[in-house]
PDB file of N, CA and C in Angstrom:
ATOM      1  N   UNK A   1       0.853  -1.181   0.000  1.00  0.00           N
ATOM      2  CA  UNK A   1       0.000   0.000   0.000  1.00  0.00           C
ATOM      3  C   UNK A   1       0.893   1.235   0.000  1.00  0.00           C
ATOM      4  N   UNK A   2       0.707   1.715  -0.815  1.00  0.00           N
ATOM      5  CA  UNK A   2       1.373   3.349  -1.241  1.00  0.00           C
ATOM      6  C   UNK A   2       0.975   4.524  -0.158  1.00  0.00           C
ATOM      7  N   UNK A   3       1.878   5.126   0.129  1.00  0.00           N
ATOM      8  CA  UNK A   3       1.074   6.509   0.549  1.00  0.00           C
ATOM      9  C   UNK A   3      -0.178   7.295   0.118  1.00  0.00           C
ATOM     10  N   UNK A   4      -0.152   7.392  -1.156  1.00  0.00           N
ATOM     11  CA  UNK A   4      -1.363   8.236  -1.676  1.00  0.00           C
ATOM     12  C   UNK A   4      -2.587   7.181  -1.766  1.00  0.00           C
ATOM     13  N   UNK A   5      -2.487   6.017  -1.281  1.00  0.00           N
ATOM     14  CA  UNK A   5      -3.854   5.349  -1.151  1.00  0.00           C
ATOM     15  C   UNK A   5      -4.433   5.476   0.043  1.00  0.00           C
ATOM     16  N   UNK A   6      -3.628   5.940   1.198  1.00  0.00           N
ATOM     17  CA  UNK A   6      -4.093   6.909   2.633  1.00  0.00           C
ATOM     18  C   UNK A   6      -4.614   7.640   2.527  1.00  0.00           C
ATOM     19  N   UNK A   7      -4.554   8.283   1.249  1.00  0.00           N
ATOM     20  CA  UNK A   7      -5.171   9.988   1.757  1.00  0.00           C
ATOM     21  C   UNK A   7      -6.478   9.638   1.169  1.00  0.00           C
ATOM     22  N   UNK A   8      -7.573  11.010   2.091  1.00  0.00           N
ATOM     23  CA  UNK A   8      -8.679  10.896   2.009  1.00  0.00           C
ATOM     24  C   UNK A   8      -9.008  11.225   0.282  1.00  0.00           C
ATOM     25  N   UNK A   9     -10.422  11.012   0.270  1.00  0.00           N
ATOM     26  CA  UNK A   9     -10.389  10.965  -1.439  1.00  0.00           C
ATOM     27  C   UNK A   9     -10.554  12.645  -1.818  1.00  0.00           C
ATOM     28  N   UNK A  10     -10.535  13.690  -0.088  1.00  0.00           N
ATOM     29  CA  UNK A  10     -11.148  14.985  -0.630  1.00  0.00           C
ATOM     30  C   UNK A  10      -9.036  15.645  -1.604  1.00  0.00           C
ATOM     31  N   UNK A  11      -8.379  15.065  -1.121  1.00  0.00           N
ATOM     32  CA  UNK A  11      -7.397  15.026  -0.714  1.00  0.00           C
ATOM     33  C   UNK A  11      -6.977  15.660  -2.199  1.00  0.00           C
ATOM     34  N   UNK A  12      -7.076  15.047  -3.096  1.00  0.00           N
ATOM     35  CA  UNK A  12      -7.133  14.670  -4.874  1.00  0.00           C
ATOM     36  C   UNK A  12      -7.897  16.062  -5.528  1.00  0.00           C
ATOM     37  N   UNK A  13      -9.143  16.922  -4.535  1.00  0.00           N
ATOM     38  CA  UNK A  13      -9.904  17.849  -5.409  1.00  0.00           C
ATOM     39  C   UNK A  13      -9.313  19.452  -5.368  1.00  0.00           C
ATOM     40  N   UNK A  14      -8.104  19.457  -4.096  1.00  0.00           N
ATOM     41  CA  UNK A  14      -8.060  20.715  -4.170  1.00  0.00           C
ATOM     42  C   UNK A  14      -8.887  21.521  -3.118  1.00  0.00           C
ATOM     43  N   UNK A  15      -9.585  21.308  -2.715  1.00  0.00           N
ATOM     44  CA  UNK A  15     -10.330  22.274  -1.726  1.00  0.00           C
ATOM     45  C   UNK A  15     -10.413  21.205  -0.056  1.00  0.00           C
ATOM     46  N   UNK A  16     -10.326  22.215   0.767  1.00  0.00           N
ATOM     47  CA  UNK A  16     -10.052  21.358   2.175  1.00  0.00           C
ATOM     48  C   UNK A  16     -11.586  20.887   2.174  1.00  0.00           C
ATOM     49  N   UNK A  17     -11.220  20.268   3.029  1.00  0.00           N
ATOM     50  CA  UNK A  17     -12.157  19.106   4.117  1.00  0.00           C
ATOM     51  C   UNK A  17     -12.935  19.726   4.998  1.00  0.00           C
ATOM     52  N   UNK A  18     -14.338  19.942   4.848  1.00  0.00           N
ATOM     53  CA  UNK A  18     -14.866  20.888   5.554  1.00  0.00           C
ATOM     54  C   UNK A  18     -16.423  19.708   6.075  1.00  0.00           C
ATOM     55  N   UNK A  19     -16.631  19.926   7.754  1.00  0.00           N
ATOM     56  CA  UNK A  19     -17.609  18.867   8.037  1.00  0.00           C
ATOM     57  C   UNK A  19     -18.812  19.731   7.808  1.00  0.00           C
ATOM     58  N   UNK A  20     -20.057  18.702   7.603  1.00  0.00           N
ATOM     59  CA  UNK A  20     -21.468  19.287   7.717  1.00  0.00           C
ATOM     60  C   UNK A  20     -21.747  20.592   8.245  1.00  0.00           C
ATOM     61  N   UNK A  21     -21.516  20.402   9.661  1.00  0.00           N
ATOM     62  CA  UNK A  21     -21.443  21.470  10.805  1.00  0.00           C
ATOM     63  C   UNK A  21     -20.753  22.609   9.964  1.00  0.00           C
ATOM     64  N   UNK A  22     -19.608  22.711   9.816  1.00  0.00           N
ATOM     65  CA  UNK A  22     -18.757  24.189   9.501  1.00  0.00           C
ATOM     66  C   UNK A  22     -19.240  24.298   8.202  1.00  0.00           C
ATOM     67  N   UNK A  23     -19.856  24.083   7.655  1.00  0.00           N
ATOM     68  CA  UNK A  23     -20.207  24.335   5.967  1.00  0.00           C
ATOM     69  C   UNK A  23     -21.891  25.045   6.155  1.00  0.00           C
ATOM     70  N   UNK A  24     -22.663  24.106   7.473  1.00  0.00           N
ATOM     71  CA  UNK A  24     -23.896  24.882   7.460  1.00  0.00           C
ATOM     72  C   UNK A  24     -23.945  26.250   8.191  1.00  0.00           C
ATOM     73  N   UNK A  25     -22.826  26.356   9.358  1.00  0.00           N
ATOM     74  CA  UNK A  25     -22.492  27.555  10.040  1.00  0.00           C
ATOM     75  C   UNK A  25     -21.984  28.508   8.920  1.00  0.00           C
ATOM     76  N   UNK A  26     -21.276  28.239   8.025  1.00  0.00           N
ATOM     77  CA  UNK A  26     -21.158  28.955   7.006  1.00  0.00           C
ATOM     78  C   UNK A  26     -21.871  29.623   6.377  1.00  0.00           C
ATOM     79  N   UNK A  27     -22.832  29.001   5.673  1.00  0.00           N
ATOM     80  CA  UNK A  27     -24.255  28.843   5.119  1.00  0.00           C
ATOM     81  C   UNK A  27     -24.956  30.233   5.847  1.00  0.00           C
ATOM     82  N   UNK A  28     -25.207  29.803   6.855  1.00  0.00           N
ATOM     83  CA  UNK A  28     -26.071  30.566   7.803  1.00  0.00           C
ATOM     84  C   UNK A  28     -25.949  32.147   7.897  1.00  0.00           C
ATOM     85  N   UNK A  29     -24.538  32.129   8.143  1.00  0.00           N
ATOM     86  CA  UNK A  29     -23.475  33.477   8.343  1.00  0.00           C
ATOM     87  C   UNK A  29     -23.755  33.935   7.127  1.00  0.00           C
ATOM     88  N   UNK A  30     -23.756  33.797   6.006  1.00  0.00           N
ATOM     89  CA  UNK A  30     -23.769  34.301   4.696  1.00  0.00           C
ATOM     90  C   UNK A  30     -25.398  34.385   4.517  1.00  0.00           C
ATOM     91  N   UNK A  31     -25.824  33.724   4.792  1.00  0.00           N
ATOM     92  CA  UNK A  31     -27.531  34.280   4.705  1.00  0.00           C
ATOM     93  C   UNK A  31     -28.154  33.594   5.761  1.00  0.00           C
ATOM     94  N   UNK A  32     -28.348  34.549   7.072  1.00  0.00           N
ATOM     95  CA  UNK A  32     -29.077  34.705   8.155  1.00  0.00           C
ATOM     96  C   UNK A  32     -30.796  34.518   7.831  1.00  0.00           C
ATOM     97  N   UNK A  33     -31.535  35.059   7.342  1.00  0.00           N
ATOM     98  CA  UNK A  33     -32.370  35.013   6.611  1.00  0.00           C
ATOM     99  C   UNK A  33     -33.213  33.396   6.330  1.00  0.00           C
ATOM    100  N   UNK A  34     -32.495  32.815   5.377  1.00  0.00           N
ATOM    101  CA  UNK A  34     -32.736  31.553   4.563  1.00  0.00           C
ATOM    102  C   UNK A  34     -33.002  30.409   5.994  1.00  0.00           C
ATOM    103  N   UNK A  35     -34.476  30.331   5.532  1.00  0.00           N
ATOM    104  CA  UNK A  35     -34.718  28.764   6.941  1.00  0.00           C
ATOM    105  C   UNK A  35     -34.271  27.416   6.684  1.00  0.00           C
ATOM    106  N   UNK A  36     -33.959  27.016   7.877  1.00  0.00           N
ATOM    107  CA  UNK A  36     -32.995  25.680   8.332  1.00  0.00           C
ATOM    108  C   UNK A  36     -32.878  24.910   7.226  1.00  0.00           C
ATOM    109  N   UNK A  37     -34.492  24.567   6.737  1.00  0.00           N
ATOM    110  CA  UNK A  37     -34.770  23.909   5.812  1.00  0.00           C
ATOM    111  C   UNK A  37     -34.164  23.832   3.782  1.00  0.00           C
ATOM    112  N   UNK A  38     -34.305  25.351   4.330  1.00  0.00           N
ATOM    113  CA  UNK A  38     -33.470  25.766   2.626  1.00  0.00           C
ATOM    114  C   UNK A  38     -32.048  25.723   2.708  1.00  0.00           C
ATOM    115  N   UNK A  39     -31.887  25.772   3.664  1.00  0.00           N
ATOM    116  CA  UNK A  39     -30.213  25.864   3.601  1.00  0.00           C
ATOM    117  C   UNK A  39     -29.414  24.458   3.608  1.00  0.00           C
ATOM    118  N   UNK A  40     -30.670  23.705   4.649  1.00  0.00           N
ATOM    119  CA  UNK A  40     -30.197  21.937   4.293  1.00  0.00           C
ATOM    120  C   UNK A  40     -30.235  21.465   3.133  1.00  0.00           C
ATOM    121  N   UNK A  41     -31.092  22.037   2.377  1.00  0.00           N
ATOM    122  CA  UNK A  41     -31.896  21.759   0.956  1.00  0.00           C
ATOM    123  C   UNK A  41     -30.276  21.840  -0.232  1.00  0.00           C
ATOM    124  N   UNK A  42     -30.101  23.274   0.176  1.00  0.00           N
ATOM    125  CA  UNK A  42     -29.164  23.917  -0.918  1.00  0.00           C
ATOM    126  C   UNK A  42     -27.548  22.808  -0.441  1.00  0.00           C
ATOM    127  N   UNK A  43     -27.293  22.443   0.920  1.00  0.00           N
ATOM    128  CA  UNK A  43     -26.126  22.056   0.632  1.00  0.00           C
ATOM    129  C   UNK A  43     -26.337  20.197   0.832  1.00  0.00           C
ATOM    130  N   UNK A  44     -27.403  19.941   0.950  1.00  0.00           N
ATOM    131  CA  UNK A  44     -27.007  18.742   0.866  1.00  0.00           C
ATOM    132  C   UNK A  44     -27.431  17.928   2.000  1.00  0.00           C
ATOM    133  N   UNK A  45     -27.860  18.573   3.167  1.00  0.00           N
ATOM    134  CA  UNK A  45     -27.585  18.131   4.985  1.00  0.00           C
ATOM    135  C   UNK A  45     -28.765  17.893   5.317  1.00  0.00           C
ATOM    136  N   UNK A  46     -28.402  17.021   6.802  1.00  0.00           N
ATOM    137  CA  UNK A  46     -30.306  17.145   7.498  1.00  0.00           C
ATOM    138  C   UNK A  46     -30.696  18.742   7.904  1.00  0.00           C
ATOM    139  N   UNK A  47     -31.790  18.861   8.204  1.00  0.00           N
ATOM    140  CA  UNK A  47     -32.292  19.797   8.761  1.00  0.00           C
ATOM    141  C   UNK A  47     -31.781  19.897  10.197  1.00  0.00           C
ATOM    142  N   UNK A  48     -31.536  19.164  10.527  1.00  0.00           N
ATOM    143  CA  UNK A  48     -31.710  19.669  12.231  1.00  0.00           C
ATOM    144  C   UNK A  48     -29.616  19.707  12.075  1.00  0.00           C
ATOM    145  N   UNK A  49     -28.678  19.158  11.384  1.00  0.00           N
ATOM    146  CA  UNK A  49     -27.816  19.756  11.253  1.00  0.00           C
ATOM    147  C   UNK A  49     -27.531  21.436  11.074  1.00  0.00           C
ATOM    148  N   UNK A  50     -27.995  21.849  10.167  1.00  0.00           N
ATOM    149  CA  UNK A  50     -28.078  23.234  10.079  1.00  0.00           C
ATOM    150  C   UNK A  50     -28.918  24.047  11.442  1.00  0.00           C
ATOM    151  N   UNK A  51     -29.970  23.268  12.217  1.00  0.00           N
ATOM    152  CA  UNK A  51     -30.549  24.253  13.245  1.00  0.00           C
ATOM    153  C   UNK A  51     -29.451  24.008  14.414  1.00  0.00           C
ATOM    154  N   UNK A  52     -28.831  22.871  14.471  1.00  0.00           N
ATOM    155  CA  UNK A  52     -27.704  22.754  15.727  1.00  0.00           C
ATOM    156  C   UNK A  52     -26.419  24.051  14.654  1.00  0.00           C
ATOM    157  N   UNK A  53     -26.492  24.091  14.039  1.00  0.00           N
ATOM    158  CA  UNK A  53     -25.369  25.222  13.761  1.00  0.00           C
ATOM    159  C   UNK A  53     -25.581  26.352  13.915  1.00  0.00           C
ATOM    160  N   UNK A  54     -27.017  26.679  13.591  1.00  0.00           N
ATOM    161  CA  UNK A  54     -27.284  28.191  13.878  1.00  0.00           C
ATOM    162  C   UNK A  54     -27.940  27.867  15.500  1.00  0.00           C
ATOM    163  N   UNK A  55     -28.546  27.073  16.333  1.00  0.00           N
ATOM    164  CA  UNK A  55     -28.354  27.483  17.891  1.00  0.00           C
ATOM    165  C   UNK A  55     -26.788  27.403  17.694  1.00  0.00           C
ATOM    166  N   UNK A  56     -25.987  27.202  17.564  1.00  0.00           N
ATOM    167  CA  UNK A  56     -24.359  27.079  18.266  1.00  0.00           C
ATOM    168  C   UNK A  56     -23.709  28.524  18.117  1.00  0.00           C
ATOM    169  N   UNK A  57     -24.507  29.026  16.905  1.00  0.00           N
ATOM    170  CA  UNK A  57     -24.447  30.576  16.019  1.00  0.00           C
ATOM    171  C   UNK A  57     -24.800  31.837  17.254  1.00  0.00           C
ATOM    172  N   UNK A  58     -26.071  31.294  17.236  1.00  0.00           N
ATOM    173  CA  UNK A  58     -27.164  32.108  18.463  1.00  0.00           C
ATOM    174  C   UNK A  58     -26.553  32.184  20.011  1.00  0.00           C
ATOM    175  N   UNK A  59     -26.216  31.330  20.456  1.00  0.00           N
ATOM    176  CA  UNK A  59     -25.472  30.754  21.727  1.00  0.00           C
ATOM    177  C   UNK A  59     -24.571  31.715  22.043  1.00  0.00           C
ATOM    178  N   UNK A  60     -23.371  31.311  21.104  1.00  0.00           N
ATOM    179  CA  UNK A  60     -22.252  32.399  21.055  1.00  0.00           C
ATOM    180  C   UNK A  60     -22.312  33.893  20.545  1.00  0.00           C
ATOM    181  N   UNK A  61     -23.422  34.388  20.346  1.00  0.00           N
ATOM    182  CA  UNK A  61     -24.090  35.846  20.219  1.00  0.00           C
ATOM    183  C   UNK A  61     -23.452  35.840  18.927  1.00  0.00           C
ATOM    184  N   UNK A  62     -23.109  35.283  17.858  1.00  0.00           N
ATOM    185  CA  UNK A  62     -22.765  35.491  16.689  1.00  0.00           C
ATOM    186  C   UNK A  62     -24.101  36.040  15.557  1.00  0.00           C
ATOM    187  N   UNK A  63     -25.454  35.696  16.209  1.00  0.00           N
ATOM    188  CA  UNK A  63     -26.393  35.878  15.251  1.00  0.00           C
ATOM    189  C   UNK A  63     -27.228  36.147  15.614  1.00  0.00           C
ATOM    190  N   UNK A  64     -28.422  36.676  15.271  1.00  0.00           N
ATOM    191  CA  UNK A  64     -29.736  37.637  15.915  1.00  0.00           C
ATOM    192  C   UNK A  64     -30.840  36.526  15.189  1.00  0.00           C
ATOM    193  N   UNK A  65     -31.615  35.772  15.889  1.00  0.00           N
ATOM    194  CA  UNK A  65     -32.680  34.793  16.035  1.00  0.00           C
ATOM    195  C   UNK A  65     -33.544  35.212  15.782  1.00  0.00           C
ATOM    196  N   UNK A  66     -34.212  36.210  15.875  1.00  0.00           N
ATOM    197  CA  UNK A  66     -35.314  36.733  16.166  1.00  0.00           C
ATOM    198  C   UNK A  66     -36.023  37.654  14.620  1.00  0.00           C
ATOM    199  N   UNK A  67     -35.038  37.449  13.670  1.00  0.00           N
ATOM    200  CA  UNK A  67     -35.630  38.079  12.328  1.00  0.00           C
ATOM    201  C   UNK A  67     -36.876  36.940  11.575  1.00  0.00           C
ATOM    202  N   UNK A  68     -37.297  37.355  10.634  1.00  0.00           N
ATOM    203  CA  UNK A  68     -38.222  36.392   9.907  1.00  0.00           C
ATOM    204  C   UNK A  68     -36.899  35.891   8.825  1.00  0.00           C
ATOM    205  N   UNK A  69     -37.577  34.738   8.534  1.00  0.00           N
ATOM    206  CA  UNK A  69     -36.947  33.600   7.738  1.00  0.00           C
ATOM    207  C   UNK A  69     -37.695  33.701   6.459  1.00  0.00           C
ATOM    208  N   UNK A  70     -37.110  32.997   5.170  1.00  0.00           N
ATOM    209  CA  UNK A  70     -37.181  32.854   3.743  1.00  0.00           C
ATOM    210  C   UNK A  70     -37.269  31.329   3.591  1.00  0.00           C
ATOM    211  N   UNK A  71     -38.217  30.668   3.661  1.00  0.00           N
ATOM    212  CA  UNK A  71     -38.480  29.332   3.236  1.00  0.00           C
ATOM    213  C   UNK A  71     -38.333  29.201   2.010  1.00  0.00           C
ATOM    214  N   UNK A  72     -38.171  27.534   1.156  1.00  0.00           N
ATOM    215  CA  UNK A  72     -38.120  27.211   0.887  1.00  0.00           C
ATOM    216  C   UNK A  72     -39.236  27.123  -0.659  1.00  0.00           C
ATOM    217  N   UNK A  73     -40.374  27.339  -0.329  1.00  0.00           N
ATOM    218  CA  UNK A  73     -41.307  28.251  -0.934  1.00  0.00           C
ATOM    219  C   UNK A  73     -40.931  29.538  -1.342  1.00  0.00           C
ATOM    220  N   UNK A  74     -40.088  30.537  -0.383  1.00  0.00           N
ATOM    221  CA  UNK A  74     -39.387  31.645  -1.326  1.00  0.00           C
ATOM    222  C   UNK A  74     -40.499  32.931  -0.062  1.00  0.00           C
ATOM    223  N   UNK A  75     -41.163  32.203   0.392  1.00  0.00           N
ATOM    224  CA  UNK A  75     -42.156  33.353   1.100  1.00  0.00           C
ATOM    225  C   UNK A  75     -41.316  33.933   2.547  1.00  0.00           C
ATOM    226  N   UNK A  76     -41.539  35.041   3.095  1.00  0.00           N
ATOM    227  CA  UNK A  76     -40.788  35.610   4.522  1.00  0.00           C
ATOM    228  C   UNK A  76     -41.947  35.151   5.554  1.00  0.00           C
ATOM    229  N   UNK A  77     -41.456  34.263   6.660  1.00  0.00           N
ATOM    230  CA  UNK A  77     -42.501  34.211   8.108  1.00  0.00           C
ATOM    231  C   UNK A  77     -41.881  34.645   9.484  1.00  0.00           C
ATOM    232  N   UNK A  78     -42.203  34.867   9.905  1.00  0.00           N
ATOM    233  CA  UNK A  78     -41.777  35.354  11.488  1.00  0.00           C
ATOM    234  C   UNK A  78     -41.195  34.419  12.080  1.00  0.00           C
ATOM    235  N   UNK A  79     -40.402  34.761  12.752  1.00  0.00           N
ATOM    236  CA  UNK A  79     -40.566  33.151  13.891  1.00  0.00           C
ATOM    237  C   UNK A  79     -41.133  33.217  14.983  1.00  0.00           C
ATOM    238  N   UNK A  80     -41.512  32.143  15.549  1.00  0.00           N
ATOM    239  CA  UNK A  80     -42.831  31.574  16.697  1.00  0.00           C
ATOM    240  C   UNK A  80     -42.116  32.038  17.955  1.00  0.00           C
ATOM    241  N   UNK A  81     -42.971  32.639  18.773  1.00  0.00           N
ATOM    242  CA  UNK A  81     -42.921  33.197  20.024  1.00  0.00           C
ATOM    243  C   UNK A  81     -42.098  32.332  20.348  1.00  0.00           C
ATOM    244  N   UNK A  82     -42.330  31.316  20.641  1.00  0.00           N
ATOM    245  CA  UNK A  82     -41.500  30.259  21.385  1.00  0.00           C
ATOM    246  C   UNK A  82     -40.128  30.118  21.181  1.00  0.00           C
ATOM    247  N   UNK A  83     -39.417  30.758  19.925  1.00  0.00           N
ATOM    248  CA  UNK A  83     -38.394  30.338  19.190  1.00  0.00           C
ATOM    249  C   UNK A  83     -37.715  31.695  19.624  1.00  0.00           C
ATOM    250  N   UNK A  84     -38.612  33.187  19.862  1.00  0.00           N
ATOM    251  CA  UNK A  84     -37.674  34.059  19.699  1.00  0.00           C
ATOM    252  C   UNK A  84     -37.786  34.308  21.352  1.00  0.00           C
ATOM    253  N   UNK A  85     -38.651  33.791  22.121  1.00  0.00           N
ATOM    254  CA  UNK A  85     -38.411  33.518  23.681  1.00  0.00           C
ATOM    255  C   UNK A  85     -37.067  33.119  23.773  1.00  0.00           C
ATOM    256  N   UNK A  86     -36.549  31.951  23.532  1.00  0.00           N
ATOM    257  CA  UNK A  86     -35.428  31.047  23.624  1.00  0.00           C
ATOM    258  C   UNK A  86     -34.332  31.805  23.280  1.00  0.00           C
ATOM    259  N   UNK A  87     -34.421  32.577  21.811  1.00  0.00           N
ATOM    260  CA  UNK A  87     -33.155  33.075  21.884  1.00  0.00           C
ATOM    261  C   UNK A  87     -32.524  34.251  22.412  1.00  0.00           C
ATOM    262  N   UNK A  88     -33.619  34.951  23.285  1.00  0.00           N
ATOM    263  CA  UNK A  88     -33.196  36.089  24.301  1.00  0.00           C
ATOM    264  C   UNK A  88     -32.540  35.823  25.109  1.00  0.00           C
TER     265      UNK A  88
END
């Protein structure tokens, strides 16, 4: 077995190795806006991956919770009392 049959296969494309998590925190940061759902949609991920990235977002005061969201449908909704309780 050769060395280059070790390396991972991202290894070969040129661009680093980036997990679910840091790609949907990414995501997020670049459009705050866009709900959990569209953003799982656009890269590929579960849904509740992308909402554990933006609470981890919210947590660390990196992001303001409390705006309306852009579904997937393309329409703007508020978010639910309950949701913008939590992130105060």
């Amino acid at each position: 077995m050769n060395a280059e049959s070790k390396r991972p296969s991202s290894a070969h494309c040129g661009t680093p190795l980036m997990s679910k998590a840091q790609r949907a925190a990414e995501a997020i940061a670049a459009n705050p806006q866009m709900s959990d759902r569209a953003i799982a949609a656009e890269l590929g991920v579960a849904k509740n991956t992308v909402r554990n990235a933006r609470n981890e977002l919210v947590n660390a005061d990196q992001l303001d919770d409390d705006q309306p969201r852009v579904g997937l449908d393309g329409k703007q909704r508020k978010m639910p009392a309950h949701r913008r309780g939590a992130a105060q």
